[in-house]
N, C-alpha and C. Protein backbone atom coordinates (compact mmCIF):
# COMPACT_ATOMS: atom_id res chain seq x y z
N UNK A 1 -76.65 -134.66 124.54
CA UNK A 1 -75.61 -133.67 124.58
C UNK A 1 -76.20 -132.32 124.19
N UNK A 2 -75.81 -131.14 124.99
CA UNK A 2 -76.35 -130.01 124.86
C UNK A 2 -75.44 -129.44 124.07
N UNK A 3 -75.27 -128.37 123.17
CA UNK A 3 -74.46 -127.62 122.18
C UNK A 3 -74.78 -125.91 123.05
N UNK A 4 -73.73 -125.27 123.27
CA UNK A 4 -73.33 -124.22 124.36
C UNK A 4 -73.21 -123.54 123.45
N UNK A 5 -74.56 -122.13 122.42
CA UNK A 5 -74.04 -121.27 121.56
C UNK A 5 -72.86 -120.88 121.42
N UNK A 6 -72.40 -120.56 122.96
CA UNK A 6 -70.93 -119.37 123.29
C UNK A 6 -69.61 -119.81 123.01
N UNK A 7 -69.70 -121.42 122.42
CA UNK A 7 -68.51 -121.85 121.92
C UNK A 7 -67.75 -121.53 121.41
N UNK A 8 -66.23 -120.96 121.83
CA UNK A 8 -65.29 -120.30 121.47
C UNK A 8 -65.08 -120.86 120.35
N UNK A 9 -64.93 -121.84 119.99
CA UNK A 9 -63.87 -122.14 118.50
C UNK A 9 -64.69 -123.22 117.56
N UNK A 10 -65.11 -122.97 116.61
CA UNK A 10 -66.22 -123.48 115.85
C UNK A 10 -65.13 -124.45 115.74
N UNK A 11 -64.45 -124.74 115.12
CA UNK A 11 -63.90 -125.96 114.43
C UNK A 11 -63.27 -127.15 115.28
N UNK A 12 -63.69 -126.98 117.12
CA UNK A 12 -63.63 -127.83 118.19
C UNK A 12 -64.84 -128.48 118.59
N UNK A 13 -65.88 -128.34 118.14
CA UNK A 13 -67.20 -128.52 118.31
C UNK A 13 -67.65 -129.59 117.79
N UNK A 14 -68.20 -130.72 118.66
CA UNK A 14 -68.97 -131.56 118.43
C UNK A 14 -69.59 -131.86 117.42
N UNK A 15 -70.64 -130.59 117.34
CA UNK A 15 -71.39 -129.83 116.38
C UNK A 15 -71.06 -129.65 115.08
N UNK A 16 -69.60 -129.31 114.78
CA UNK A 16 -69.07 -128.27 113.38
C UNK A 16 -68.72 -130.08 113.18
N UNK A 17 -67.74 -130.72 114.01
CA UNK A 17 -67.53 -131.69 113.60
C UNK A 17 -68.16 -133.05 113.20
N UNK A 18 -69.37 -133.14 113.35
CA UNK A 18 -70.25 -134.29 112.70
C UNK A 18 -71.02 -133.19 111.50
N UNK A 19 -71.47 -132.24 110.99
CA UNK A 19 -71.80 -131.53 109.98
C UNK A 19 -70.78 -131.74 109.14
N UNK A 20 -69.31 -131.81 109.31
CA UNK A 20 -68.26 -131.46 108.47
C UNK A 20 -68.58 -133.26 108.37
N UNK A 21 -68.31 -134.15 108.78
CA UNK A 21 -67.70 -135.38 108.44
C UNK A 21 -68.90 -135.84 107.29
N UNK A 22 -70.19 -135.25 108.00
CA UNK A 22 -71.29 -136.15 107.34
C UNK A 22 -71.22 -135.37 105.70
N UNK A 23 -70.98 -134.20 105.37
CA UNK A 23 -71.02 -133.75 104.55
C UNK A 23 -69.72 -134.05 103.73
N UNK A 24 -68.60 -134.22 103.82
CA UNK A 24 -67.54 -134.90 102.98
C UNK A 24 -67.20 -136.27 102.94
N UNK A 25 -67.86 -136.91 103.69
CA UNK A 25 -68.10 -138.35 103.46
C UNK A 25 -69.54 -138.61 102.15
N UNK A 26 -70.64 -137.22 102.18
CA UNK A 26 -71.22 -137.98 101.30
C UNK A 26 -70.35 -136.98 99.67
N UNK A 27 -70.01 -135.92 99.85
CA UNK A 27 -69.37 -135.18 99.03
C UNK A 27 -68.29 -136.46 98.05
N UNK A 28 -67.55 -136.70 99.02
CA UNK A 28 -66.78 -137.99 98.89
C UNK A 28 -67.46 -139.26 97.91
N UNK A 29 -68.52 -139.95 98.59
CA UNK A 29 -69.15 -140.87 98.22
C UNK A 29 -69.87 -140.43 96.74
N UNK A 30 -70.52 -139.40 97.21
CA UNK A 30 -71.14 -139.04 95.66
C UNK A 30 -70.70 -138.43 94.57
N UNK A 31 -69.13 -138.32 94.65
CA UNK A 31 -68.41 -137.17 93.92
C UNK A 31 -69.05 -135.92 93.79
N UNK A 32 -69.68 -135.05 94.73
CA UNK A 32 -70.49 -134.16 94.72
C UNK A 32 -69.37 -132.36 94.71
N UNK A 33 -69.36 -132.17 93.67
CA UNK A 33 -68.59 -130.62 94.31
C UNK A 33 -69.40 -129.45 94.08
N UNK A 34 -68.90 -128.38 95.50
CA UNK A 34 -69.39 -127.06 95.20
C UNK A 34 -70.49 -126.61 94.32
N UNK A 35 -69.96 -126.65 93.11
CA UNK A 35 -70.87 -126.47 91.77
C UNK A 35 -71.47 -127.50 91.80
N UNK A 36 -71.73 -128.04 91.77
CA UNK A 36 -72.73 -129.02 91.65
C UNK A 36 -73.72 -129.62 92.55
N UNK A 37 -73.96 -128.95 93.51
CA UNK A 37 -74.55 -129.54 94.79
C UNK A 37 -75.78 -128.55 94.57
N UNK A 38 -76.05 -127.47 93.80
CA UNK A 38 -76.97 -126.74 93.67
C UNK A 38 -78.38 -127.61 93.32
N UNK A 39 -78.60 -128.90 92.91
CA UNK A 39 -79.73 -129.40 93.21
C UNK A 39 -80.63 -129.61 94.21
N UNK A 40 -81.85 -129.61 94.21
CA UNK A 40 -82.84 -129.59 95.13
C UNK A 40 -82.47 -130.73 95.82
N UNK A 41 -82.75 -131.47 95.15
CA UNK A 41 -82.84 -132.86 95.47
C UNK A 41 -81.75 -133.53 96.58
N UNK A 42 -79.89 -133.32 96.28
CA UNK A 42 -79.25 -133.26 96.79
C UNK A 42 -79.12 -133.19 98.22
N UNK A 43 -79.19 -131.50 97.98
CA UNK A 43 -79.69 -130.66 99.15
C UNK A 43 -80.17 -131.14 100.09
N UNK A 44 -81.60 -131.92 100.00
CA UNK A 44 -82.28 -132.54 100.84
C UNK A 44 -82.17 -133.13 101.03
N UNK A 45 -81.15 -134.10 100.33
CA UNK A 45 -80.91 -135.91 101.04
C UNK A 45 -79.42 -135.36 101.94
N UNK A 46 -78.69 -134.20 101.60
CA UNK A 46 -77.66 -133.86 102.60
C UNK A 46 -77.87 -133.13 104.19
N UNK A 47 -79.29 -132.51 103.75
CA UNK A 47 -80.06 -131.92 105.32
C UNK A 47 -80.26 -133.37 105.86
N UNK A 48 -81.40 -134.06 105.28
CA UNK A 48 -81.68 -135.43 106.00
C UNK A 48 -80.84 -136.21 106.39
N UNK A 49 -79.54 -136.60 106.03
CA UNK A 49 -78.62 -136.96 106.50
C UNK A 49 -77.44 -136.43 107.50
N UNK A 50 -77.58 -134.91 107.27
CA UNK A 50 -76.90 -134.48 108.79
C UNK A 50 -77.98 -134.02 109.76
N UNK A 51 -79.11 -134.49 109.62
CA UNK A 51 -80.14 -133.99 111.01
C UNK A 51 -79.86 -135.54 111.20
N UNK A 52 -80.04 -136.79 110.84
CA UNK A 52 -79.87 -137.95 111.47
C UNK A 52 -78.63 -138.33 112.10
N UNK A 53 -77.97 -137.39 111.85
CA UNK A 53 -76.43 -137.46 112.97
C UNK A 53 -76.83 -136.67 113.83
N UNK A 54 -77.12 -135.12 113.86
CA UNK A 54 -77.43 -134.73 115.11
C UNK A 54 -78.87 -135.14 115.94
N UNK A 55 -79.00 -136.20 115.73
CA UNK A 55 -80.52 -136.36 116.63
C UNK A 55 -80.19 -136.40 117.88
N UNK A 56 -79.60 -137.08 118.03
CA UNK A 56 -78.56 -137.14 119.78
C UNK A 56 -78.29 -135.71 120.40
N UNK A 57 -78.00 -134.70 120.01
CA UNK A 57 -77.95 -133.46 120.35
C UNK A 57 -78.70 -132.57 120.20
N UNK A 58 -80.17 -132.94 119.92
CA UNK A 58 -81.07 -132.39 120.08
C UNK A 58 -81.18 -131.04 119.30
N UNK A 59 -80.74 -131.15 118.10
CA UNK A 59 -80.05 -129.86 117.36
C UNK A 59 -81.27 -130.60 115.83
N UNK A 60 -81.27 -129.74 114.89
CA UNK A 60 -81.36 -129.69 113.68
C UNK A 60 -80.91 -129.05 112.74
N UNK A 61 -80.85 -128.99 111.44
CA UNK A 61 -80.25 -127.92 110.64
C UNK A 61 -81.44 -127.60 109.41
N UNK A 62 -81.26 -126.46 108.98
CA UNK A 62 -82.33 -125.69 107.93
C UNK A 62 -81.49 -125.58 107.07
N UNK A 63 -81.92 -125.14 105.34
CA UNK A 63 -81.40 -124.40 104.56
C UNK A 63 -81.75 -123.32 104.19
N UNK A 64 -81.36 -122.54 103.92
CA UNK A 64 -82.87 -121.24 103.25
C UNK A 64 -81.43 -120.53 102.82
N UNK A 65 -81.94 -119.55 101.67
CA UNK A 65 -81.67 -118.96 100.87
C UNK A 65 -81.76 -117.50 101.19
N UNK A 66 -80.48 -116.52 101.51
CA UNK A 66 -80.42 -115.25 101.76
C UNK A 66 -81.42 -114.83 100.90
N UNK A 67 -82.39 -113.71 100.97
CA UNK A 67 -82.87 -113.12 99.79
C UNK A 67 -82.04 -112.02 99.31
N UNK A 68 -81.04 -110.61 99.85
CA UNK A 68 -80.80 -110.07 98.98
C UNK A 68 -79.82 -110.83 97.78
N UNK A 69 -78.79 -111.53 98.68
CA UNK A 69 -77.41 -112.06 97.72
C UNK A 69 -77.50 -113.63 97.26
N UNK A 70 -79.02 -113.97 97.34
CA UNK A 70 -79.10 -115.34 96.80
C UNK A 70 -78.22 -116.79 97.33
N UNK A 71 -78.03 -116.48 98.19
CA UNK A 71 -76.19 -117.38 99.21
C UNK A 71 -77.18 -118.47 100.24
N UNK A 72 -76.30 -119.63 99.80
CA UNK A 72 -77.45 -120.52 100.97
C UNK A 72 -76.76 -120.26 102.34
N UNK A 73 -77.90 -120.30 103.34
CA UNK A 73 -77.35 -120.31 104.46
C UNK A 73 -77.52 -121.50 105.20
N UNK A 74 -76.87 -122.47 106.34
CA UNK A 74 -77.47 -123.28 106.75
C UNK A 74 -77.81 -122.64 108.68
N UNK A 75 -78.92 -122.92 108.97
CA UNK A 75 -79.43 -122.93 110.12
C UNK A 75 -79.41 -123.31 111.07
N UNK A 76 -78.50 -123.51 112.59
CA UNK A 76 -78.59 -124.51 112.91
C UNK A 76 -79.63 -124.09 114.58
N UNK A 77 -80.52 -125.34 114.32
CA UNK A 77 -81.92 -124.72 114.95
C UNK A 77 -82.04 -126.02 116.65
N UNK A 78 -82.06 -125.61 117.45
CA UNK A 78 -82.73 -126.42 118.99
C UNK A 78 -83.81 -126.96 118.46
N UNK A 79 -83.97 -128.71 118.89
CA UNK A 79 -85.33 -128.75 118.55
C UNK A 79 -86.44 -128.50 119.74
N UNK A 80 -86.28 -128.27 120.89
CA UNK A 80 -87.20 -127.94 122.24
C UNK A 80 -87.61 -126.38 122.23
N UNK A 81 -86.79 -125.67 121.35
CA UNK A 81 -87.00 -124.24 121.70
C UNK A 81 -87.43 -123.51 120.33
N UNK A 82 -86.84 -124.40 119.96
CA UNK A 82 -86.58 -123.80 118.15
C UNK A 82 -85.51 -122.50 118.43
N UNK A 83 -85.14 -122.02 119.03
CA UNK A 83 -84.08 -121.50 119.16
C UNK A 83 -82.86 -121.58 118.05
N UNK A 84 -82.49 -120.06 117.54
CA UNK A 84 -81.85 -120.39 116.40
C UNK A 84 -79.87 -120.58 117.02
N UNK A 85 -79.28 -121.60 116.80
CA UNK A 85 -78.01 -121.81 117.63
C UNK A 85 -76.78 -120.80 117.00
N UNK A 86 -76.90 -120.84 115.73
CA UNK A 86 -75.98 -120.30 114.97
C UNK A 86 -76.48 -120.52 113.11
N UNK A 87 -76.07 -119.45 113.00
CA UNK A 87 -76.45 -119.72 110.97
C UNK A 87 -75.13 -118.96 110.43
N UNK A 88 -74.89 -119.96 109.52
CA UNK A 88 -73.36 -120.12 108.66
C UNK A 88 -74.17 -120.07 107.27
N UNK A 89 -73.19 -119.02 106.50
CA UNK A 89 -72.96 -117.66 107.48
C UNK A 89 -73.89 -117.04 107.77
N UNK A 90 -73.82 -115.84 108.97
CA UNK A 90 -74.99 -115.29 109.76
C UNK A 90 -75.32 -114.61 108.62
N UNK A 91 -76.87 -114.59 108.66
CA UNK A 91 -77.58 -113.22 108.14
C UNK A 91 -77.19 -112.02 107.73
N UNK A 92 -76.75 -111.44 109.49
CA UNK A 92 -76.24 -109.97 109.57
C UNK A 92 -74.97 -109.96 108.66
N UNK A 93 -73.91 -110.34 108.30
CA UNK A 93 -73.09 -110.62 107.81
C UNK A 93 -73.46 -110.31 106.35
N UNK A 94 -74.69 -111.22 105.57
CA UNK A 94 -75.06 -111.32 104.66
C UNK A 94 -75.39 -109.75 104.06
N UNK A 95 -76.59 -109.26 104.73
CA UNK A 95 -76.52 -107.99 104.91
C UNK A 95 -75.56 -107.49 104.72
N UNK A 96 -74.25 -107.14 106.00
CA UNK A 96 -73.55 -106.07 105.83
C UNK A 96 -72.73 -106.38 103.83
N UNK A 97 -73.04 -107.45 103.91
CA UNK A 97 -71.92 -107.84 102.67
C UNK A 97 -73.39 -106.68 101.50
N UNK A 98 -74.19 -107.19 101.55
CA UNK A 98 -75.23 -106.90 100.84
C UNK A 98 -74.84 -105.24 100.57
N UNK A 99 -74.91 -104.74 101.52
CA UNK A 99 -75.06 -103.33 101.84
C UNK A 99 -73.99 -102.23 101.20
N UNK A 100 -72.82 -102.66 101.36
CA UNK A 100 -71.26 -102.85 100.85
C UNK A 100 -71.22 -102.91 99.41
N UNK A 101 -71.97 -104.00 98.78
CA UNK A 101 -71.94 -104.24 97.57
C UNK A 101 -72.93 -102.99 96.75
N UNK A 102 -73.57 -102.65 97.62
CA UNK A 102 -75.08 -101.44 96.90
C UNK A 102 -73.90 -100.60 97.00
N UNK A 103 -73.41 -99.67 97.79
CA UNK A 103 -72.35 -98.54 98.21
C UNK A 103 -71.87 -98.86 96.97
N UNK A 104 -70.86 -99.81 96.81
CA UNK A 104 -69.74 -99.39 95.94
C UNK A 104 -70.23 -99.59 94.47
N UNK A 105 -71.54 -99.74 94.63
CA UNK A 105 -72.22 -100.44 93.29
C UNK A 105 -71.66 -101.79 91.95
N UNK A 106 -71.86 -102.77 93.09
CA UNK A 106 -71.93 -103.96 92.38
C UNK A 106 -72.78 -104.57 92.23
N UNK A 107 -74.11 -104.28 92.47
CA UNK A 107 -75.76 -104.72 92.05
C UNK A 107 -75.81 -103.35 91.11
N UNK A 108 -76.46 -103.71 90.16
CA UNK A 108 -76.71 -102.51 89.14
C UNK A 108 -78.13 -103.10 89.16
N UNK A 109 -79.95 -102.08 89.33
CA UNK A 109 -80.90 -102.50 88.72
C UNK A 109 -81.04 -101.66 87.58
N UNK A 110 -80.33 -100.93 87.18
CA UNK A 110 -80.61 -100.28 85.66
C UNK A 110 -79.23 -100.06 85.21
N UNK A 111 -79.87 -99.96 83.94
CA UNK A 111 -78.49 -99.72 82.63
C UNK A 111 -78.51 -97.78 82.64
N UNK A 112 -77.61 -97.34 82.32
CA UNK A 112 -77.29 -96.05 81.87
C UNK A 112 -76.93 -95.76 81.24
């Protein structure tokens, strides 16, 4: 099964929908919340377990870590092209949030 970037409605998607199940079934299973999922370890047994649902769709997923606002992002990557499909939430986004936050000054690097 091919995944069509231009997909109008994320939350109809093949795609959104085996990420979502695999991740609150183990959320579920492991009593895992929000706060608490910040382990490495976790993390990686929750990537490894939703790339083994999408193997069939020829898709993978990344994690990586915005650098200005520290915010995980997840990746979701083609494996023939490496082609990036979509990242939740996007980058640019991250940025503009980033950017927004300098303006109105809610990053402070010095005291006054």
């Amino acid at each position: 099964m091919k995944i069509n970037p231009g997909t109008a409605s994320t939350s109809s998607t093949p795609l959104f929908n085996t990420i979502s199940a695999t991740l609150l079934s183990d959320a579920t299973n492991e009593n895992l919340t929000p706060s608490v999922s910040a382990d490495t370890q976790n993390i990686q047994q929750l990537v490894d377990r939703v790339n083994k649902a999408l193997h069939e769709t020829d898709t993978h997923i990344k994690v990586k870590v915005h650098e200005k606002t520290n915010t995980i992002m997840v990746v979701v990557v083609n494996n023939d092209t490496d082609e990036v499909i979509r990242e939740i939430p996007s980058e640019r986004m991250l940025d503009l949030m980033y950017n927004m936050c300098v303006n109105v000054g809610v990053f402070l690097d010095k005291k006054i």
